[in-house]
Every structure is written in C-alpha cells, then in structure tokens.
PDB file of N, CA and C in Angstrom:
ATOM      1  N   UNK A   1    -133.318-215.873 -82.281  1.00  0.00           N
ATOM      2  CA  UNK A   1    -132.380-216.775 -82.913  1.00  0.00           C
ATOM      3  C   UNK A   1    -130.982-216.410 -82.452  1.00  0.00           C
ATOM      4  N   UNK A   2    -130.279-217.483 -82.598  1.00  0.00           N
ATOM      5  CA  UNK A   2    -129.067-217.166 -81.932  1.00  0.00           C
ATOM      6  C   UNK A   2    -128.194-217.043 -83.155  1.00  0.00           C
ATOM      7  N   UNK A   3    -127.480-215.843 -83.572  1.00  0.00           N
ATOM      8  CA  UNK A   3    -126.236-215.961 -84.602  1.00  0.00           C
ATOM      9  C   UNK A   3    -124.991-215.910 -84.071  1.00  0.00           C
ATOM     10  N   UNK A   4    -123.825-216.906 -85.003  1.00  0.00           N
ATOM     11  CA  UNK A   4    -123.330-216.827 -84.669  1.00  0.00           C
ATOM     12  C   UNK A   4    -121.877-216.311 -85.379  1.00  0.00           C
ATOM     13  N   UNK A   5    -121.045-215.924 -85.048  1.00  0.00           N
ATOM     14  CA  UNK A   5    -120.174-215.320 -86.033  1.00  0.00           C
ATOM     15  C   UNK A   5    -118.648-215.439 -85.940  1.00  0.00           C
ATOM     16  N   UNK A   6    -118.251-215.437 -87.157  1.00  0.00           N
ATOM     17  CA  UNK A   6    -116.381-215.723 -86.999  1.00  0.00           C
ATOM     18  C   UNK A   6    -115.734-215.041 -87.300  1.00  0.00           C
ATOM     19  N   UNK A   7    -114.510-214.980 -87.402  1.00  0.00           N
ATOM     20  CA  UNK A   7    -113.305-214.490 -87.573  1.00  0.00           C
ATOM     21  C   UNK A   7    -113.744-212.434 -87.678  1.00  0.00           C
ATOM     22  N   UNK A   8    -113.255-211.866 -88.786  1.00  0.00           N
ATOM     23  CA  UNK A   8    -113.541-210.559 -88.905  1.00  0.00           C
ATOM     24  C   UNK A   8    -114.910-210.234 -88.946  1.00  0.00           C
ATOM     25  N   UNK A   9    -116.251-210.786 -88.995  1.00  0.00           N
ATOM     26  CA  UNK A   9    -117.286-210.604 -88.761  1.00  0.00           C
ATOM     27  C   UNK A   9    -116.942-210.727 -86.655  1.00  0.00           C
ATOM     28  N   UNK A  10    -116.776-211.100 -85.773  1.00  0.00           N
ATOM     29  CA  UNK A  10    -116.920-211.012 -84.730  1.00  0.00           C
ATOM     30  C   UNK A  10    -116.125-209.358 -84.326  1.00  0.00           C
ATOM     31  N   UNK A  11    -114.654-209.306 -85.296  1.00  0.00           N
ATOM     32  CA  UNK A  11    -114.021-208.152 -85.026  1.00  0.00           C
ATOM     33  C   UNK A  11    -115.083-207.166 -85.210  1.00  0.00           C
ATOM     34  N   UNK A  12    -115.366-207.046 -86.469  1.00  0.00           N
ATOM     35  CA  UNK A  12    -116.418-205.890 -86.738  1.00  0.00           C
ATOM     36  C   UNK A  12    -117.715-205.666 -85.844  1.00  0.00           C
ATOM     37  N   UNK A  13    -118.007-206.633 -85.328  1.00  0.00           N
ATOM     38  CA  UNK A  13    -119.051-206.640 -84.735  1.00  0.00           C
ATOM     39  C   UNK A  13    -118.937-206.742 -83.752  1.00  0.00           C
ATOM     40  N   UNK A  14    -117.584-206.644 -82.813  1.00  0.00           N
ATOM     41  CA  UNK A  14    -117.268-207.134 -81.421  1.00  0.00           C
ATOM     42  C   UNK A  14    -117.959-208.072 -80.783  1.00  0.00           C
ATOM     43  N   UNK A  15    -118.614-208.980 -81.412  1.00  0.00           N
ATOM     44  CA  UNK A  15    -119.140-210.431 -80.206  1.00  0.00           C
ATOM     45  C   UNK A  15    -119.035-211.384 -81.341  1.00  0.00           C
ATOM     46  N   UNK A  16    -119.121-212.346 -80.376  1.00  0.00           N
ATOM     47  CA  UNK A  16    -119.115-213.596 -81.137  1.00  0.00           C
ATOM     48  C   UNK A  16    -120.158-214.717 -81.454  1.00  0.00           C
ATOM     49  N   UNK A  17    -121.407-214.124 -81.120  1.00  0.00           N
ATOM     50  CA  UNK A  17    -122.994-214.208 -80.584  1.00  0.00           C
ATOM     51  C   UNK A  17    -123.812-213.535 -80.618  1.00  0.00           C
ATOM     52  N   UNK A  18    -124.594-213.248 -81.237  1.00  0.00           N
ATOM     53  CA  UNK A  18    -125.833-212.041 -81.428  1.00  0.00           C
ATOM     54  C   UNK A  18    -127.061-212.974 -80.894  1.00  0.00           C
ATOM     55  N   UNK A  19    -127.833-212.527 -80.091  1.00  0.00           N
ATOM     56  CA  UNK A  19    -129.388-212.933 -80.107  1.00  0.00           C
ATOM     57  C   UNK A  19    -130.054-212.281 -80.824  1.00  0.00           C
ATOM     58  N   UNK A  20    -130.639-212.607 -81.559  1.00  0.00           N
ATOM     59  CA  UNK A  20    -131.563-211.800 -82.562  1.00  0.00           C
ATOM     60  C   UNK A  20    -133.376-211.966 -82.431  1.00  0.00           C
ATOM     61  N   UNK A  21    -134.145-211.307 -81.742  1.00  0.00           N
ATOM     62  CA  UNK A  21    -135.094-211.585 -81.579  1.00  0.00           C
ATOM     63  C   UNK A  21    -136.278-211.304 -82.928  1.00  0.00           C
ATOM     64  N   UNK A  22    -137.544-212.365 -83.410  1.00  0.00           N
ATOM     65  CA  UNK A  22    -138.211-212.217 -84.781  1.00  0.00           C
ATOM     66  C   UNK A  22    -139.532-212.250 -84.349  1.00  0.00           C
ATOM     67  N   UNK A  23    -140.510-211.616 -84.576  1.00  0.00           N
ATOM     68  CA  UNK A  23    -141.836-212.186 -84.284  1.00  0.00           C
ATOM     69  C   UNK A  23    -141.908-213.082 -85.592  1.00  0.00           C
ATOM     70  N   UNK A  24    -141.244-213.017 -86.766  1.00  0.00           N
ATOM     71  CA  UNK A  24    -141.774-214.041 -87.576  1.00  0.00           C
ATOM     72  C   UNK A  24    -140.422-214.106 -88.642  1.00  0.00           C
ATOM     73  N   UNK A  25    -140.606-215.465 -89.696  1.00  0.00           N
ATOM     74  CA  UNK A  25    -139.882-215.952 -89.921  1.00  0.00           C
ATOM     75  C   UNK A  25    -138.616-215.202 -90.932  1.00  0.00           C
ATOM     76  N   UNK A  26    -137.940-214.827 -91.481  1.00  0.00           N
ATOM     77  CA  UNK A  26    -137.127-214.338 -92.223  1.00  0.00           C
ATOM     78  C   UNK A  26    -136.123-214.904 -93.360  1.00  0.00           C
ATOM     79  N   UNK A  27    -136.403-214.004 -94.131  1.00  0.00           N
ATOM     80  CA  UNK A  27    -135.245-215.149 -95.331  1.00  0.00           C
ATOM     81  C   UNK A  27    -133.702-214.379 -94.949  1.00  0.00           C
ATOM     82  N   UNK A  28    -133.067-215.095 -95.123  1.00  0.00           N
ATOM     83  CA  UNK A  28    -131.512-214.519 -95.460  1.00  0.00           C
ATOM     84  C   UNK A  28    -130.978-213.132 -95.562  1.00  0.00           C
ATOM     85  N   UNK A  29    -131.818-212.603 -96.799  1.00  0.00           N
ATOM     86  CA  UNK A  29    -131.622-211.205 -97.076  1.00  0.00           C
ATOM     87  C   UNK A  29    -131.994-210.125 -95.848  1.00  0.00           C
ATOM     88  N   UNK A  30    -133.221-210.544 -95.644  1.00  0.00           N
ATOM     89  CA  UNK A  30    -134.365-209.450 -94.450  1.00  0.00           C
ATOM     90  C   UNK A  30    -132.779-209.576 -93.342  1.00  0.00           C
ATOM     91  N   UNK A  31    -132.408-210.624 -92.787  1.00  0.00           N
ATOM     92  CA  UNK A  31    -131.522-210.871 -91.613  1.00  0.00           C
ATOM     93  C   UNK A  31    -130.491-210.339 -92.021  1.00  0.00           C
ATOM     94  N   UNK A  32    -129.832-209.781 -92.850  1.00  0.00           N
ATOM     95  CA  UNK A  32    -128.802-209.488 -93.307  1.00  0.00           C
ATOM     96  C   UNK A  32    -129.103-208.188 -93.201  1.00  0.00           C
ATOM     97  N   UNK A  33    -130.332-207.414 -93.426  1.00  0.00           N
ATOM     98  CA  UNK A  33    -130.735-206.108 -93.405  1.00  0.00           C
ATOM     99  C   UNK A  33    -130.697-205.499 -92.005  1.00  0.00           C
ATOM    100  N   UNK A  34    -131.132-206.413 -91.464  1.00  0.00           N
ATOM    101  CA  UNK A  34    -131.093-206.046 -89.639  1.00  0.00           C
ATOM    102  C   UNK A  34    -130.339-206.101 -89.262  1.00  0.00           C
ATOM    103  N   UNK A  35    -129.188-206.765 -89.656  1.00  0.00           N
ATOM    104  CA  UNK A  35    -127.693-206.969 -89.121  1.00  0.00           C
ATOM    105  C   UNK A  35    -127.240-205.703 -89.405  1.00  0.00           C
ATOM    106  N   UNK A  36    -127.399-205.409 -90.658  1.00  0.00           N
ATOM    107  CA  UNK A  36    -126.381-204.532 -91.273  1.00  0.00           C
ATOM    108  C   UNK A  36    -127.116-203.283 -90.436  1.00  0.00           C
ATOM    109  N   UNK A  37    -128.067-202.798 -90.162  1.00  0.00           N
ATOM    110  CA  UNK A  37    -128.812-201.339 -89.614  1.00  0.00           C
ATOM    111  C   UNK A  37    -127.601-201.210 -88.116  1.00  0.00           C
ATOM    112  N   UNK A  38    -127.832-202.148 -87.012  1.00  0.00           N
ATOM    113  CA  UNK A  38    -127.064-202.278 -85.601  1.00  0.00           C
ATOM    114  C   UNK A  38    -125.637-202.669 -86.609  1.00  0.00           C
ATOM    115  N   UNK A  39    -125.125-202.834 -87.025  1.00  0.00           N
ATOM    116  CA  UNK A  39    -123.661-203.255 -87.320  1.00  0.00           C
ATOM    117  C   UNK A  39    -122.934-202.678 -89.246  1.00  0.00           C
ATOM    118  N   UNK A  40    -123.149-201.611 -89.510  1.00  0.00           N
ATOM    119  CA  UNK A  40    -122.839-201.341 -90.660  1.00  0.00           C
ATOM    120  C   UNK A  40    -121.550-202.025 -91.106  1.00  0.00           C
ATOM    121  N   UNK A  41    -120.666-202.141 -90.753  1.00  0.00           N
ATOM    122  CA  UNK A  41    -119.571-202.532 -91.065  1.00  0.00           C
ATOM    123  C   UNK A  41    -119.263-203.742 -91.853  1.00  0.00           C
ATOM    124  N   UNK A  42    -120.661-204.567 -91.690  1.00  0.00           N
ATOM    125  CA  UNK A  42    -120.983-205.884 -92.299  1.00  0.00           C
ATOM    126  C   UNK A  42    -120.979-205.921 -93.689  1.00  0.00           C
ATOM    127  N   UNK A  43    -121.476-204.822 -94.279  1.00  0.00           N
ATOM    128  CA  UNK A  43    -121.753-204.487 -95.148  1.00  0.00           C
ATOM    129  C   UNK A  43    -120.719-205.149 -96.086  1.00  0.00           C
ATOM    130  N   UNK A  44    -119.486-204.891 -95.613  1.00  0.00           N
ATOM    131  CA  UNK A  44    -118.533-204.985 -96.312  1.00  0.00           C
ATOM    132  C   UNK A  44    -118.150-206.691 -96.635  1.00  0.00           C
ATOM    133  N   UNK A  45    -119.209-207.334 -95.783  1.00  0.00           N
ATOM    134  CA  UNK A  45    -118.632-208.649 -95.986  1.00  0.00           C
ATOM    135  C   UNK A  45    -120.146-209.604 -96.568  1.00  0.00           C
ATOM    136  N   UNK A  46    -120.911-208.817 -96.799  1.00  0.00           N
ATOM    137  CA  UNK A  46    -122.398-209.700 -96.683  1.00  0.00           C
ATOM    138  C   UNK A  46    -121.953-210.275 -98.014  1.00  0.00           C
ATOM    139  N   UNK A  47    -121.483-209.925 -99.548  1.00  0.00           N
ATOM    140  CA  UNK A  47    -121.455-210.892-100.539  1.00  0.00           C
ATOM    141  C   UNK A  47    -120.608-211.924-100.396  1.00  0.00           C
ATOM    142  N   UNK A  48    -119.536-211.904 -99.534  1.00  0.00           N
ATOM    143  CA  UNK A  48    -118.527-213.380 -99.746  1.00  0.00           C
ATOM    144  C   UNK A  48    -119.087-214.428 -98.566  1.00  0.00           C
ATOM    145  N   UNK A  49    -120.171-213.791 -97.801  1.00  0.00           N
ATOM    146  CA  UNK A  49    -120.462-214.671 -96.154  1.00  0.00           C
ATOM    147  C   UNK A  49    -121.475-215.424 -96.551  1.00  0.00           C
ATOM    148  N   UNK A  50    -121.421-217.024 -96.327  1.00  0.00           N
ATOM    149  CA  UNK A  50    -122.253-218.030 -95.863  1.00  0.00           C
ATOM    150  C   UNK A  50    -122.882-217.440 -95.020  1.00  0.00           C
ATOM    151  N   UNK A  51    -124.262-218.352 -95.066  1.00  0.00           N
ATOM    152  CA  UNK A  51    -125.214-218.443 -93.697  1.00  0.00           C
ATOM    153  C   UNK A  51    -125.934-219.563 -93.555  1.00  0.00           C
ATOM    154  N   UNK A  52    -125.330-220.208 -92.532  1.00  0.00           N
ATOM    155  CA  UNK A  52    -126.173-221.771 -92.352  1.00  0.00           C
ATOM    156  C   UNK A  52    -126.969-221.615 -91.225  1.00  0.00           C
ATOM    157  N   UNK A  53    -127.799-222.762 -91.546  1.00  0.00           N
ATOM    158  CA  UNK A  53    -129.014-222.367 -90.504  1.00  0.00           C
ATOM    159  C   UNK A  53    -128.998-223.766 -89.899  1.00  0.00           C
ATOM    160  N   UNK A  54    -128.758-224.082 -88.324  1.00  0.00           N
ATOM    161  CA  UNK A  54    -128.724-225.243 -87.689  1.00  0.00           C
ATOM    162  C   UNK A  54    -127.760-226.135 -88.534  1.00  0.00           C
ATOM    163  N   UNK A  55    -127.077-225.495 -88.977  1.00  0.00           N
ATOM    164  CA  UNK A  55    -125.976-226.521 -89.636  1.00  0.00           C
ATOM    165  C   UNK A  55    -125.765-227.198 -90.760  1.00  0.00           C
ATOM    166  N   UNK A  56    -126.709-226.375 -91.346  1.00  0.00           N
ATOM    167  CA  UNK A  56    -126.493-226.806 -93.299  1.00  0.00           C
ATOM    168  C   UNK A  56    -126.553-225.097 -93.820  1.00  0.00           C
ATOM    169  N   UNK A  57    -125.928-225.349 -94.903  1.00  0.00           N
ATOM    170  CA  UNK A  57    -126.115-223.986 -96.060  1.00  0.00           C
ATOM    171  C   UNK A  57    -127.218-223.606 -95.861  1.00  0.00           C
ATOM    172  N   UNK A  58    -128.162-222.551 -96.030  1.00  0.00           N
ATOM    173  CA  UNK A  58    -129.177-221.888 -96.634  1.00  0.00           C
ATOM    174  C   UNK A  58    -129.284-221.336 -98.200  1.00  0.00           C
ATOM    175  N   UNK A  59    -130.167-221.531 -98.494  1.00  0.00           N
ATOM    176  CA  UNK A  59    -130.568-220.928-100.046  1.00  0.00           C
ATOM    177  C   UNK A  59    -131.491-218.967 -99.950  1.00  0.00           C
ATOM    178  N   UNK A  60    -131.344-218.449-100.627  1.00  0.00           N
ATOM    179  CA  UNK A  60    -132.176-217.317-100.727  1.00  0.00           C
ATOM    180  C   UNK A  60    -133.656-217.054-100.082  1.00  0.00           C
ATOM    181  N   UNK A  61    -134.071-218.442-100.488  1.00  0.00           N
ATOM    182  CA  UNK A  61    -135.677-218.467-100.094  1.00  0.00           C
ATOM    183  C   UNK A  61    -135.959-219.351 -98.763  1.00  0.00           C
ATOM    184  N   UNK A  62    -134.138-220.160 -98.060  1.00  0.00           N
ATOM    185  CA  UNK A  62    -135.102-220.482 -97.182  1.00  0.00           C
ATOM    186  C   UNK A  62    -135.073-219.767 -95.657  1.00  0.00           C
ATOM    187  N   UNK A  63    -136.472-219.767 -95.083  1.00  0.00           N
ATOM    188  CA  UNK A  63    -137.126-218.952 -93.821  1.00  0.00           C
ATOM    189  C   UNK A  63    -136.281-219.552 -92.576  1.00  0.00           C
ATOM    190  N   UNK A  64    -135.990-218.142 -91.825  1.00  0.00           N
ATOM    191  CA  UNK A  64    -134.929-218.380 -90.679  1.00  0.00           C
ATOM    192  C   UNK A  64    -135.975-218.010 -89.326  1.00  0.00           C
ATOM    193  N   UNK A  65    -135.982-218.952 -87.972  1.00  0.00           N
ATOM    194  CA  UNK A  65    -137.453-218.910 -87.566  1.00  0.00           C
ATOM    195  C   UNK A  65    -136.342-218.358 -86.497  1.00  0.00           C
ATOM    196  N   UNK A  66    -137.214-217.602 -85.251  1.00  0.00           N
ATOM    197  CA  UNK A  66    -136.921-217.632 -83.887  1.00  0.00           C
ATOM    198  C   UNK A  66    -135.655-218.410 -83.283  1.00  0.00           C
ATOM    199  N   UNK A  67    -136.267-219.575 -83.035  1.00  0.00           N
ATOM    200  CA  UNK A  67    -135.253-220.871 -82.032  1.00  0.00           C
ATOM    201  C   UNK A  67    -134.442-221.343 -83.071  1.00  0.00           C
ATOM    202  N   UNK A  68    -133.681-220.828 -84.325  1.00  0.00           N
ATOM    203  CA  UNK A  68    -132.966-221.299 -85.144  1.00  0.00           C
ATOM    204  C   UNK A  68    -130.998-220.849 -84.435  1.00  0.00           C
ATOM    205  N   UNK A  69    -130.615-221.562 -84.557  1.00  0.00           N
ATOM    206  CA  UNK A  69    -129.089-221.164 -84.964  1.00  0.00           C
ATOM    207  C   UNK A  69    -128.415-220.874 -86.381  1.00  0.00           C
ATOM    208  N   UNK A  70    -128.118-219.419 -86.176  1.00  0.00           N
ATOM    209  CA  UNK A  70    -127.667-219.236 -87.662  1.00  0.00           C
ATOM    210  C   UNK A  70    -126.599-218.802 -87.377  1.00  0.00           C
ATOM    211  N   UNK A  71    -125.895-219.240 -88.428  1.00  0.00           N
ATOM    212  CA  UNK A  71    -123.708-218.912 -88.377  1.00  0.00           C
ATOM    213  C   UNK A  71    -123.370-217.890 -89.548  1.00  0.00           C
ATOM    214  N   UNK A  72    -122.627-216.937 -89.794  1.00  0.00           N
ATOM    215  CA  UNK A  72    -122.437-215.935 -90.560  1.00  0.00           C
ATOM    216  C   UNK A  72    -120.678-216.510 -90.978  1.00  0.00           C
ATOM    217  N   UNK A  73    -120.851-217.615 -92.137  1.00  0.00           N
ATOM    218  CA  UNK A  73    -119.529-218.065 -91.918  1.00  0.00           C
ATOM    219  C   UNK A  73    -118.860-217.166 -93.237  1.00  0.00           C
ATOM    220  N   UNK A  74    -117.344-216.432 -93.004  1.00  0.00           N
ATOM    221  CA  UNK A  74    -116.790-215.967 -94.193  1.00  0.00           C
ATOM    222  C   UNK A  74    -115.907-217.351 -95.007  1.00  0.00           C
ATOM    223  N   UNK A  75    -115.252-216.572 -95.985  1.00  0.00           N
ATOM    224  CA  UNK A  75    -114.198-217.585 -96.953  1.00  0.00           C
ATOM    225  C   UNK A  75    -113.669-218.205 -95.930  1.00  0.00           C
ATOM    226  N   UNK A  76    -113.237-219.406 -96.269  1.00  0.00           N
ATOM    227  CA  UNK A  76    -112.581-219.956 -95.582  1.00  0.00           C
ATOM    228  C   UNK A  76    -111.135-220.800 -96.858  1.00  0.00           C
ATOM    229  N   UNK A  77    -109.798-220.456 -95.965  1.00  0.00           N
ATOM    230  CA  UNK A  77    -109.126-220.912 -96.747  1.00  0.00           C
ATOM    231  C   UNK A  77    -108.334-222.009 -96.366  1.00  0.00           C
ATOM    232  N   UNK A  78    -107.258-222.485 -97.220  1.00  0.00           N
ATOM    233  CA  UNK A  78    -106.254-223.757 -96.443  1.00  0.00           C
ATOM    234  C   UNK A  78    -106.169-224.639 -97.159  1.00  0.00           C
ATOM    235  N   UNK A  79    -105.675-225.338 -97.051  1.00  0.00           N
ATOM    236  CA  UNK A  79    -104.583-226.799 -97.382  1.00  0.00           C
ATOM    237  C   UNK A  79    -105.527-228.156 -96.896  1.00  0.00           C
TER     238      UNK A  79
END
C-alpha cells in the first residue's frame, strides 16, 4: 500500500511516501503499529491524525488491503 503523508508527519518521518508492504488486510490501528515500530516519532501524532483510505475517512474497523492508498492526514487549520 502506498501511504501517504503531510506536513510534520513527512518531517518526522523524512518522506513523503511510504510503501508499505501486507500479506493481508489491516485495520487502522495494526498500521499505525507498524508505522510507529520503523518511525517512533509518530507516536506523538497518531491521536490527532486522520487516515483515509483511497480518499474517504476510515473508521476503526475498516480493513486497509495491499493496492490501497492511505493518507496520514494531521489537523488541518484556516479560514
């Protein structure tokens, strides 16, 4: 799966693109666990960060497959 990431999530993580390879499907949390093992620093942002999957929100329970695009979006603010 391809993630993708913004603003201080790319700082922390120096890219702006992760490939993430799954033999099988994953909820939210599990992906957040694997992130965080290669990238601790995340840590610090996993409760305020969205994660959409191909371009809508995700919920807790739903499964993130292989060939998915997932975005690690933080707060976003503005006018």
């Amino acid at each position: 799966m391809k993630i993708l990431l913004f603003h201080h999530l790319k700082n922390v993580t120096g890219h702006s693109e992760i490939i993430f390879v799954t033999a099988k499907p994953l909820r939210p949390a599990d992906l957040w666990d694997h992130l965080i093992r290669d990238y601790p620093l995340l840590e610090k942002y996993r409760k305020e960060t969205r994660i959409a999957c191909n371009e809508c929100y995700v919920t807790e329970e739903t499964l993130l497959h292989s060939g998915d695009e997932v975005a690690l979006i933080p707060p976003v603010s503005g006018g």
